[in-house]
PDB file of N, CA and C in Angstrom:
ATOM      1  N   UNK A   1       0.832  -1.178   0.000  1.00  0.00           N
ATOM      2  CA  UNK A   1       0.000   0.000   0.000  1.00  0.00           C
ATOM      3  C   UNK A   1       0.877   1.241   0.000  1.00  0.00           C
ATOM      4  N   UNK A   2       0.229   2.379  -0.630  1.00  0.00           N
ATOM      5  CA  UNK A   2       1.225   3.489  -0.629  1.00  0.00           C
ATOM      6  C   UNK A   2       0.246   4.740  -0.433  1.00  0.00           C
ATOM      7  N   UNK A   3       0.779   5.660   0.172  1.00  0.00           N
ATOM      8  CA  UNK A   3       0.177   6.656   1.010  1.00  0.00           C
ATOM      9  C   UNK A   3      -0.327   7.551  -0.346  1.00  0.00           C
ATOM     10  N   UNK A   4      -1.293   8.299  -0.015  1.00  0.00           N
ATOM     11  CA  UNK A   4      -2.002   9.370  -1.312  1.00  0.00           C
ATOM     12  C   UNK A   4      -1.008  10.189  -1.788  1.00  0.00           C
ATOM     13  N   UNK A   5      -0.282  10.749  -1.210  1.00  0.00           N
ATOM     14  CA  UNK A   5       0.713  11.698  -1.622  1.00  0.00           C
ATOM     15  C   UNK A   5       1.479  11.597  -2.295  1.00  0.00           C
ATOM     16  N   UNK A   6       2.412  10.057  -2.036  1.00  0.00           N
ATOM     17  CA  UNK A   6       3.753   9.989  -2.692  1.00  0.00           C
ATOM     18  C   UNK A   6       2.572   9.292  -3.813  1.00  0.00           C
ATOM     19  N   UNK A   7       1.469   8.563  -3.837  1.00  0.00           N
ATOM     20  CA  UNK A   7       0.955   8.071  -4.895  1.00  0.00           C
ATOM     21  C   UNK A   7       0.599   9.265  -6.151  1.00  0.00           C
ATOM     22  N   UNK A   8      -0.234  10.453  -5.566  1.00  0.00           N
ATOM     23  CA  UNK A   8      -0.005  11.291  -6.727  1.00  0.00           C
ATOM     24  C   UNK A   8       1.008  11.873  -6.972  1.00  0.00           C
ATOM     25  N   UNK A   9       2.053  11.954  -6.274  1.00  0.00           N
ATOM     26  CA  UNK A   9       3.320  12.797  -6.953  1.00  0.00           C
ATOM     27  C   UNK A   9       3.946  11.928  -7.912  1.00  0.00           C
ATOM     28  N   UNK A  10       3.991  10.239  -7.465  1.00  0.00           N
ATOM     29  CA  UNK A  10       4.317   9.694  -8.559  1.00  0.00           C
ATOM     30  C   UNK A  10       3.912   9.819 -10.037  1.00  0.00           C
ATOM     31  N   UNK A  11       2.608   9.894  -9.668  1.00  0.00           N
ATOM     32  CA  UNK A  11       1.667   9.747 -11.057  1.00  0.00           C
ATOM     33  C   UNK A  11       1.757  11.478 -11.653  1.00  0.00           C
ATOM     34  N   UNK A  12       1.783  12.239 -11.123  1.00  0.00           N
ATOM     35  CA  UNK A  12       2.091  13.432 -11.818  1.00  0.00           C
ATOM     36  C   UNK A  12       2.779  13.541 -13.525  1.00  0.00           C
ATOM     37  N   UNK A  13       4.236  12.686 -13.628  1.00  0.00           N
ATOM     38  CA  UNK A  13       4.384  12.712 -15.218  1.00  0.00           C
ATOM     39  C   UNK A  13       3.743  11.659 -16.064  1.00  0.00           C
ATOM     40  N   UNK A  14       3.072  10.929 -15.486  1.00  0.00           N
ATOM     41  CA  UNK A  14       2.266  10.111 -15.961  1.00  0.00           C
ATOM     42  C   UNK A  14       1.049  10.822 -16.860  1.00  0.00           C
ATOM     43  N   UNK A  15       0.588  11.596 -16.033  1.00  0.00           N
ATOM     44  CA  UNK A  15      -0.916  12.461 -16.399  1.00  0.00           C
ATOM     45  C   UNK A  15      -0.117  13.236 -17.256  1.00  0.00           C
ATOM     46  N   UNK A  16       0.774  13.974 -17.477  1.00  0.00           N
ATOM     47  CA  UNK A  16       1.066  14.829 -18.762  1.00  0.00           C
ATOM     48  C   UNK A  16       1.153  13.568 -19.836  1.00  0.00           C
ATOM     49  N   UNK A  17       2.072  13.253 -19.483  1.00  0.00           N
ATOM     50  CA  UNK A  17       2.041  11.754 -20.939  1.00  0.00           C
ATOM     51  C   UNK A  17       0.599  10.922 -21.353  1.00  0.00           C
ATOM     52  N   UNK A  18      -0.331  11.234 -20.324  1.00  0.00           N
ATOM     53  CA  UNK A  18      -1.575  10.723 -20.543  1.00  0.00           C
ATOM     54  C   UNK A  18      -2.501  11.792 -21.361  1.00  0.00           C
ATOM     55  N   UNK A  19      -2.108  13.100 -20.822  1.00  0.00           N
ATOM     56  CA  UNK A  19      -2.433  14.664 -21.498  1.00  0.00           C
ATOM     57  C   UNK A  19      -2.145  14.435 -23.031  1.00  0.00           C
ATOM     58  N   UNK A  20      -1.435  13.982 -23.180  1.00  0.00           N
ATOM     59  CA  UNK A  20      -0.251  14.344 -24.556  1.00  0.00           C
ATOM     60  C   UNK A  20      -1.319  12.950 -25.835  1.00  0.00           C
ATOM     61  N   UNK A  21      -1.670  12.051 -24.853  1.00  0.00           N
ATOM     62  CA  UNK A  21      -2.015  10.854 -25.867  1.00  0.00           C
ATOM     63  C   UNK A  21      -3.336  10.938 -26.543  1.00  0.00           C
ATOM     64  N   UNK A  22      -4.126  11.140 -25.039  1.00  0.00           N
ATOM     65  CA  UNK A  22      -5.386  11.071 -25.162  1.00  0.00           C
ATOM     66  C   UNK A  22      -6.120  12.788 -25.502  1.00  0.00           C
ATOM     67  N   UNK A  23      -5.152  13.832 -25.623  1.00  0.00           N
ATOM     68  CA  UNK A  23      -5.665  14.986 -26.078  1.00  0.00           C
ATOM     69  C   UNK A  23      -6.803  15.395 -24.445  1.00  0.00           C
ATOM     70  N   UNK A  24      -6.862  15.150 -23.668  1.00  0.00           N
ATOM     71  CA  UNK A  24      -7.519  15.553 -22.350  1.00  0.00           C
ATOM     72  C   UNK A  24      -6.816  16.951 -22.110  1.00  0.00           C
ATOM     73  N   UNK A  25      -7.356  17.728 -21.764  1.00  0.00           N
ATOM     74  CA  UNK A  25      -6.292  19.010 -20.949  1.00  0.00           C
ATOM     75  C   UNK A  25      -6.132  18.231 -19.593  1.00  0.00           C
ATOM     76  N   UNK A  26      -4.706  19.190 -19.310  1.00  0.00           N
ATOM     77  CA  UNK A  26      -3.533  18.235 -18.350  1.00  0.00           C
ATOM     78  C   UNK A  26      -4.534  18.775 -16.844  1.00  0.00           C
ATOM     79  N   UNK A  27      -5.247  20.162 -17.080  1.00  0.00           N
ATOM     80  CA  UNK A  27      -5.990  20.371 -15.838  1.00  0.00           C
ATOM     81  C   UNK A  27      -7.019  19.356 -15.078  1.00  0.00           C
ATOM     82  N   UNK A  28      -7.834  19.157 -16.125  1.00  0.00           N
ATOM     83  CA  UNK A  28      -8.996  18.140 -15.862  1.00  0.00           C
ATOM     84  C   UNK A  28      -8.205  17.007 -15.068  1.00  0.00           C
ATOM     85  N   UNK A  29      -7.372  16.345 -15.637  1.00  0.00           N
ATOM     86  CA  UNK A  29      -6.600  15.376 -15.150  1.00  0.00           C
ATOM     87  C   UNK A  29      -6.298  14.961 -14.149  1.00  0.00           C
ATOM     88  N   UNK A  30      -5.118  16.226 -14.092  1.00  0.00           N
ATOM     89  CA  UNK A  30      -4.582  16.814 -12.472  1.00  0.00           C
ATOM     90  C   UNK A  30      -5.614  16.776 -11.522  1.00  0.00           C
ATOM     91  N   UNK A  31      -6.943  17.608 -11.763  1.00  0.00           N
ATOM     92  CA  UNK A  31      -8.525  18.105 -10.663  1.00  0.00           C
ATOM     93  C   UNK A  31      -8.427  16.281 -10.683  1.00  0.00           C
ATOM     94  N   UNK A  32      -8.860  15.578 -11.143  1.00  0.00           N
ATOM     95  CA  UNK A  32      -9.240  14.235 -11.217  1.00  0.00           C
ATOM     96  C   UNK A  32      -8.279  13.282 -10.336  1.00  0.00           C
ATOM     97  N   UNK A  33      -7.213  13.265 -10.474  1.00  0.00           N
ATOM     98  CA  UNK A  33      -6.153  12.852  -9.551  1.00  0.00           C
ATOM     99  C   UNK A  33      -5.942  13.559  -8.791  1.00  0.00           C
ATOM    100  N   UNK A  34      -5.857  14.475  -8.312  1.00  0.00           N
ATOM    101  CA  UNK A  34      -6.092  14.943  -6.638  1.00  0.00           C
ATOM    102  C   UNK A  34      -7.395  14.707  -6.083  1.00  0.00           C
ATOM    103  N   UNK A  35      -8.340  15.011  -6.602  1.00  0.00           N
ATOM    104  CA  UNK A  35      -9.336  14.459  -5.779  1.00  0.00           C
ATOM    105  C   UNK A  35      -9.515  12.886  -5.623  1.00  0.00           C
ATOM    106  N   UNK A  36      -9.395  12.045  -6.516  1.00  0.00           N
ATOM    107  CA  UNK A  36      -9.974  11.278  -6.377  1.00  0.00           C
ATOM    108  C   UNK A  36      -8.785  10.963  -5.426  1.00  0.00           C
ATOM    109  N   UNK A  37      -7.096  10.440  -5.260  1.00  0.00           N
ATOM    110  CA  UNK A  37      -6.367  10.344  -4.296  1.00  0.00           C
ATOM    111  C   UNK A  37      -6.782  10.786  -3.125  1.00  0.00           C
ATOM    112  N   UNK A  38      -7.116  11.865  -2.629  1.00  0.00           N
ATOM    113  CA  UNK A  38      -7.365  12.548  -1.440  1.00  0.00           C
ATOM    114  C   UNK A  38      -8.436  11.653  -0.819  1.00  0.00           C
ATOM    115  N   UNK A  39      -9.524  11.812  -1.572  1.00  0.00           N
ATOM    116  CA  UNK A  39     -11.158  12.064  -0.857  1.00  0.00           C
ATOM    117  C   UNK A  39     -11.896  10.101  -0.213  1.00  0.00           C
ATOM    118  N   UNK A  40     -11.023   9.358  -1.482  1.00  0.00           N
ATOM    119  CA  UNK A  40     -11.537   7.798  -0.938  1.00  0.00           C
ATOM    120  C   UNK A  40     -11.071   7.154   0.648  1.00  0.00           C
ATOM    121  N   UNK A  41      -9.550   7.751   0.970  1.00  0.00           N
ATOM    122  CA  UNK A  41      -9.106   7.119   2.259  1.00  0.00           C
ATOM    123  C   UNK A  41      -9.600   7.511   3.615  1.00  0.00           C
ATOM    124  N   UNK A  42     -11.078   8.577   3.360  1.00  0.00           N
ATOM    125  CA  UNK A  42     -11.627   9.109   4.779  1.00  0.00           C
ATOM    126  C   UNK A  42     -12.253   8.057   5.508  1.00  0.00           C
ATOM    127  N   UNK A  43     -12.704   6.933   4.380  1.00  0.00           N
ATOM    128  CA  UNK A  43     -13.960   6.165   4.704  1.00  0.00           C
ATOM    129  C   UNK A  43     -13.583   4.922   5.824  1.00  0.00           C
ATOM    130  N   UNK A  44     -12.060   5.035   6.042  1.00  0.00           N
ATOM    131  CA  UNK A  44     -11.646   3.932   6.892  1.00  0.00           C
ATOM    132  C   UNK A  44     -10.578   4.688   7.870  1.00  0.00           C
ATOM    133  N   UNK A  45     -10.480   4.148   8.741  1.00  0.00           N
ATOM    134  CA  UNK A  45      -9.567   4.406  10.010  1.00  0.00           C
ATOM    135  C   UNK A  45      -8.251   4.666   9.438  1.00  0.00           C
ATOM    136  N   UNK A  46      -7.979   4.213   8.660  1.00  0.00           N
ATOM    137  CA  UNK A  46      -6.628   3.966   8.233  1.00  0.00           C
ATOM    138  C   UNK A  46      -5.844   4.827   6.891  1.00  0.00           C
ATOM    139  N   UNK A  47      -7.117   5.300   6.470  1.00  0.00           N
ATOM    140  CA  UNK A  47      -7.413   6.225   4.998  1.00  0.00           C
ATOM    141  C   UNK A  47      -6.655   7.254   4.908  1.00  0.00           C
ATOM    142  N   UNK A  48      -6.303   7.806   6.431  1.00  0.00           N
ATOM    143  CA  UNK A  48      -5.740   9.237   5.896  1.00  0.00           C
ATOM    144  C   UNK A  48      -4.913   9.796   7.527  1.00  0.00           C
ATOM    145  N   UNK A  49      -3.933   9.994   6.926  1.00  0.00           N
ATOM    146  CA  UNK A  49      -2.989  10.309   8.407  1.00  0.00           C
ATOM    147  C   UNK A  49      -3.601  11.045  10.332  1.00  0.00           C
ATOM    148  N   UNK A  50      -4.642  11.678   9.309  1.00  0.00           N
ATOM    149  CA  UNK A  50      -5.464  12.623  10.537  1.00  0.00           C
ATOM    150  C   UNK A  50      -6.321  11.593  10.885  1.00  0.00           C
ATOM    151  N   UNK A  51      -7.041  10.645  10.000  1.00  0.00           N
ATOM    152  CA  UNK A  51      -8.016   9.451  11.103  1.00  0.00           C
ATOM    153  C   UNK A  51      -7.362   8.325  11.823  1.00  0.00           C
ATOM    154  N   UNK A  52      -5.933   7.949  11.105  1.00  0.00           N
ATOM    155  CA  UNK A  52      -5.116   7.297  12.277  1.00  0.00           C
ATOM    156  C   UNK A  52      -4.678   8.282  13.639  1.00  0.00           C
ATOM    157  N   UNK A  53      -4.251   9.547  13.385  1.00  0.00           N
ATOM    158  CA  UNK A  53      -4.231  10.123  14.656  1.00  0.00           C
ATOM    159  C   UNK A  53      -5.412   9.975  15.650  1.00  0.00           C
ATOM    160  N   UNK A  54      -6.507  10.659  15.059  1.00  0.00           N
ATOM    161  CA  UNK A  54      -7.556  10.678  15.278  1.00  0.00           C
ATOM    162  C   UNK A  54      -8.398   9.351  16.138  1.00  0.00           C
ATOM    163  N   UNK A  55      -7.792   8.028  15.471  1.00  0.00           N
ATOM    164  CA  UNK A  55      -8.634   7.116  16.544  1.00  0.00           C
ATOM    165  C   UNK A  55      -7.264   6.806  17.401  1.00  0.00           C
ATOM    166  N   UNK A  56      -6.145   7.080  17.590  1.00  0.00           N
ATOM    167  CA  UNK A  56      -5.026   6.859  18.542  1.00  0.00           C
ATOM    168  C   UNK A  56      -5.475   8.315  19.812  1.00  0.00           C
ATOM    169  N   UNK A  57      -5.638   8.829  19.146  1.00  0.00           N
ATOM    170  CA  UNK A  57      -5.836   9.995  20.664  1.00  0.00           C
ATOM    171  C   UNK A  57      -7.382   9.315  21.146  1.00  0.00           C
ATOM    172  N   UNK A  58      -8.063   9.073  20.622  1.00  0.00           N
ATOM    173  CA  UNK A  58      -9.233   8.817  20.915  1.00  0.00           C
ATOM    174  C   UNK A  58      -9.229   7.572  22.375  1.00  0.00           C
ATOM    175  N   UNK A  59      -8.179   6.280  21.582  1.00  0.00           N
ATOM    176  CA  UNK A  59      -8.302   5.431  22.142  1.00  0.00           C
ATOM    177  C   UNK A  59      -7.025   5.699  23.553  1.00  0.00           C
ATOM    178  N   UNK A  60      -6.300   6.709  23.525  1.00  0.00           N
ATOM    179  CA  UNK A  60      -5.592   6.689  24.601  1.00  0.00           C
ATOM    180  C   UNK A  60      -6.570   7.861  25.689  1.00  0.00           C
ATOM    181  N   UNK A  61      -7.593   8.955  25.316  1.00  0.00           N
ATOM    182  CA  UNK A  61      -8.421   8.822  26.292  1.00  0.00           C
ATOM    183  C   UNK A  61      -9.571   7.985  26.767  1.00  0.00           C
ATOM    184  N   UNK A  62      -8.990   6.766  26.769  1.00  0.00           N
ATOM    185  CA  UNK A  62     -10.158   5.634  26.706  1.00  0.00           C
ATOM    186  C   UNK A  62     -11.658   5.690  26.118  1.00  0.00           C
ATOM    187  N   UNK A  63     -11.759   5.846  24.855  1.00  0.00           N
ATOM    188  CA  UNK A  63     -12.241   5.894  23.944  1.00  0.00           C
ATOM    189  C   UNK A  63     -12.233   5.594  22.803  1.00  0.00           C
ATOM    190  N   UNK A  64     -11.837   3.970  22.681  1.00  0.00           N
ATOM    191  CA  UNK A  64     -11.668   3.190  21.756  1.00  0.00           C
ATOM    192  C   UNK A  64     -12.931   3.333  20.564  1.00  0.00           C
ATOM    193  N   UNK A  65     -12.336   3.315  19.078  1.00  0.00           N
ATOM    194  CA  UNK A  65     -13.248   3.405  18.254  1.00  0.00           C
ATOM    195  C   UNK A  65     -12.250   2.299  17.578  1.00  0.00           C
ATOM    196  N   UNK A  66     -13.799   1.263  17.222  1.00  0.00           N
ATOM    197  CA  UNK A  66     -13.631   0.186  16.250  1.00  0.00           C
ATOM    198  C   UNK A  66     -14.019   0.304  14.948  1.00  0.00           C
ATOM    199  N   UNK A  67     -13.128  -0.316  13.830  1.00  0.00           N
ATOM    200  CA  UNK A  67     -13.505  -0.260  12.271  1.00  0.00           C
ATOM    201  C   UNK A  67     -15.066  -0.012  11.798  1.00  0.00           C
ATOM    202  N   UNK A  68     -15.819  -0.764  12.588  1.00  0.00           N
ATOM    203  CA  UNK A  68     -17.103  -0.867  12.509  1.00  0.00           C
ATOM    204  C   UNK A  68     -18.135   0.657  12.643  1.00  0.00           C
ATOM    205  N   UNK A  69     -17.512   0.998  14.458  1.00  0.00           N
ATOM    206  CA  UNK A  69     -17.747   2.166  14.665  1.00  0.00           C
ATOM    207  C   UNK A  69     -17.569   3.264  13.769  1.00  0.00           C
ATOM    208  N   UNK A  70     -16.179   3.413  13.317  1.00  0.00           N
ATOM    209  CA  UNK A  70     -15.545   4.345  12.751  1.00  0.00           C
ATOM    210  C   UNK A  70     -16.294   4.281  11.214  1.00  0.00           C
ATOM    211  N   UNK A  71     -16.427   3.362  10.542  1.00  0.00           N
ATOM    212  CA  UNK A  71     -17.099   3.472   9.080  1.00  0.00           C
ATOM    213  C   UNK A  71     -18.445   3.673   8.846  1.00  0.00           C
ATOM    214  N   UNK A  72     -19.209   3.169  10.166  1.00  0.00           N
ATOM    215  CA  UNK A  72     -20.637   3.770  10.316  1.00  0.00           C
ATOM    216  C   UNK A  72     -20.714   5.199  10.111  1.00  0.00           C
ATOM    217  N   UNK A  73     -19.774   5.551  11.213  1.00  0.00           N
ATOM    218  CA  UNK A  73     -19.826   7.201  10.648  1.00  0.00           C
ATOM    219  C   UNK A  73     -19.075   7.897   9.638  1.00  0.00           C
ATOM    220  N   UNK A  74     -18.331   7.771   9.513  1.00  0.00           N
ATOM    221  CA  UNK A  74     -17.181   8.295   8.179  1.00  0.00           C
ATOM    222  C   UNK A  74     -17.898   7.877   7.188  1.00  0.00           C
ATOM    223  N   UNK A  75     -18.849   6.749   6.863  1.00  0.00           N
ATOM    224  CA  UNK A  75     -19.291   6.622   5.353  1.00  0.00           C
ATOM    225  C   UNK A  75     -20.228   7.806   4.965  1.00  0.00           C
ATOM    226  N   UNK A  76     -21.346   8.084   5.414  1.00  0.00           N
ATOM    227  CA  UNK A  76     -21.712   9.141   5.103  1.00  0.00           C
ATOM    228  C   UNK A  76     -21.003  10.012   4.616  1.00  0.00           C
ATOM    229  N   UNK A  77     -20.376  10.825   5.532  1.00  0.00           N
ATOM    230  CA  UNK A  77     -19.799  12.156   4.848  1.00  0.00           C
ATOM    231  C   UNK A  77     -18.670  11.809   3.762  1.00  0.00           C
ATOM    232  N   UNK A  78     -18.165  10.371   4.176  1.00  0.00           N
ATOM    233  CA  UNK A  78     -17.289  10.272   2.601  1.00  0.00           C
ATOM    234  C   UNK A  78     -17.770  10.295   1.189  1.00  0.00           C
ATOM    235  N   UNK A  79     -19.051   9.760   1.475  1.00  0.00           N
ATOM    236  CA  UNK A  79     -19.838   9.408  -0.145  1.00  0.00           C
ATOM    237  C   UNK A  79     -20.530  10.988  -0.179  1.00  0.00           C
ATOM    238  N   UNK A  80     -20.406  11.669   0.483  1.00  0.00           N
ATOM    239  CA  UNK A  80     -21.042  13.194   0.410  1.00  0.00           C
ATOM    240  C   UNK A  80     -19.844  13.605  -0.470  1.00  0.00           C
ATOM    241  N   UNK A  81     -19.149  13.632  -0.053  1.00  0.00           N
ATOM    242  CA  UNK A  81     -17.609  14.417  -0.281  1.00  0.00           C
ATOM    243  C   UNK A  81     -16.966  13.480  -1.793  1.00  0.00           C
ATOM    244  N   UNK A  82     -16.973  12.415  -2.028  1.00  0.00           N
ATOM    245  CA  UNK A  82     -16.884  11.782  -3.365  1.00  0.00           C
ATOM    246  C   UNK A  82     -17.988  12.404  -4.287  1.00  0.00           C
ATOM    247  N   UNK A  83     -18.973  12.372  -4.030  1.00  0.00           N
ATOM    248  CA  UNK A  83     -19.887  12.915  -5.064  1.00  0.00           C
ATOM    249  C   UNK A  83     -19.854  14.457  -5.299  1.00  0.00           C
ATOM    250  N   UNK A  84     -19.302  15.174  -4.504  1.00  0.00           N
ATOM    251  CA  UNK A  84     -18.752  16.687  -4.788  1.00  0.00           C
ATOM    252  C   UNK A  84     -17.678  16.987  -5.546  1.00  0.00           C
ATOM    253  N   UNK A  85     -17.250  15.722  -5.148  1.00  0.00           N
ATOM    254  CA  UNK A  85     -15.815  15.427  -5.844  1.00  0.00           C
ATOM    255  C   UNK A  85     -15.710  15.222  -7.724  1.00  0.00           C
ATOM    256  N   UNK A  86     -16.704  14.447  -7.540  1.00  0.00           N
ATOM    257  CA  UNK A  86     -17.219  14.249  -8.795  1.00  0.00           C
ATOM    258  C   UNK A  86     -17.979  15.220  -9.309  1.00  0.00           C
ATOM    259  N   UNK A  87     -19.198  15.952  -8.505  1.00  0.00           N
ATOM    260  CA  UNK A  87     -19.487  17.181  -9.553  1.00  0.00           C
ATOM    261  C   UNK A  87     -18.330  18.031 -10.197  1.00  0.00           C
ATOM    262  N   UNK A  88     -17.617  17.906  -9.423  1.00  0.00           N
ATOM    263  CA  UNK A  88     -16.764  18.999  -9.325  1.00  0.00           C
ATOM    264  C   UNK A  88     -16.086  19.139 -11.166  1.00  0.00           C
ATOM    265  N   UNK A  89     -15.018  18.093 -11.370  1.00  0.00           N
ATOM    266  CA  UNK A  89     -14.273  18.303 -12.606  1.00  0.00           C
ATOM    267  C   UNK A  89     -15.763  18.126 -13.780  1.00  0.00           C
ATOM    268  N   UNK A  90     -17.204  17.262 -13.225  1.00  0.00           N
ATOM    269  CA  UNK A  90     -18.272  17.014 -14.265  1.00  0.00           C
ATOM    270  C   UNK A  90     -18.312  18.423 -14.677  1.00  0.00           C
ATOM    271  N   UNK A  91     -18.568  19.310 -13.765  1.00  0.00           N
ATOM    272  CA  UNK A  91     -19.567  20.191 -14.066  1.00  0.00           C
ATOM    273  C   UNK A  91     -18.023  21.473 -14.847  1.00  0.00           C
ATOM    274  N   UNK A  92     -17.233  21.678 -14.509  1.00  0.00           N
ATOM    275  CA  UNK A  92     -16.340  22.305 -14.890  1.00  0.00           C
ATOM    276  C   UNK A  92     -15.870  22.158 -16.326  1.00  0.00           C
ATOM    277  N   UNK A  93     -15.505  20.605 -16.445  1.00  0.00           N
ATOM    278  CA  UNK A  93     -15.048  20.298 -17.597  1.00  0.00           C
ATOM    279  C   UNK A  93     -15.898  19.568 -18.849  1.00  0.00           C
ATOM    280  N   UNK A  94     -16.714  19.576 -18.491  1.00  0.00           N
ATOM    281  CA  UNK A  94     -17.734  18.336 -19.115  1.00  0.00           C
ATOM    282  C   UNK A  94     -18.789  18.978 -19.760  1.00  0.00           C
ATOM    283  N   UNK A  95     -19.954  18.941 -18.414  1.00  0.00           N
ATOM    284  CA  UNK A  95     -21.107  20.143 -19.337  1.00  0.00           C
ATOM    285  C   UNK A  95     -20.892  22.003 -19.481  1.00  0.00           C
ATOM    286  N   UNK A  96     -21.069  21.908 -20.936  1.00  0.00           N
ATOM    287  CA  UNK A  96     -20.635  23.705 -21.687  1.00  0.00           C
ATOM    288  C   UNK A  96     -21.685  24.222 -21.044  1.00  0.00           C
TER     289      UNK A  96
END
């Protein structure tokens, strides 16, 4: 597994060479790979550096939160936040 960050920085000359093939502007792209990197790893404990902090402080004021716990609530606002995600480059790049 590899963390969001170093995953899109990798992919960064990728998306120009993907720019270059498929005639896409390199923006759309870029909006598309940052969000979509960012916004999927909220939905689990483990997704994103601030919800591992987040259930470690939790559980050292004795306040253990389990996978179960934790995705009951995080799913909501993740699939809120994916689908914004997705209006987002739709509505920008897509419909004139």
């Amino acid at each position: 597994m590899v963390d969001n960050v170093p995953f899109a920085a990798t992919r960064a000359p990728l998306i120009k060479d993907l720019s270059v093939i498929t005639g896409l502007e390199l923006n759309q792209i870029a909006w598309s790979l940052s969000l979509g990197t960012d916004i999927g790893g909220n939905g689990t404990p483990i997704g994103a550096s601030a919800d591992v902090v987040g259930v470690a402080v939790a559980e050292k004021n004795k306040y253990p939160i389990n996978w179960g716990t934790y995705c009951k609530v995080a799913y909501p606002s993740m699939i809120v936040s994916v689908a914004v995600c997705y209006a987002i480059p739709l509505l920008r790049y897509v419909v004139p």
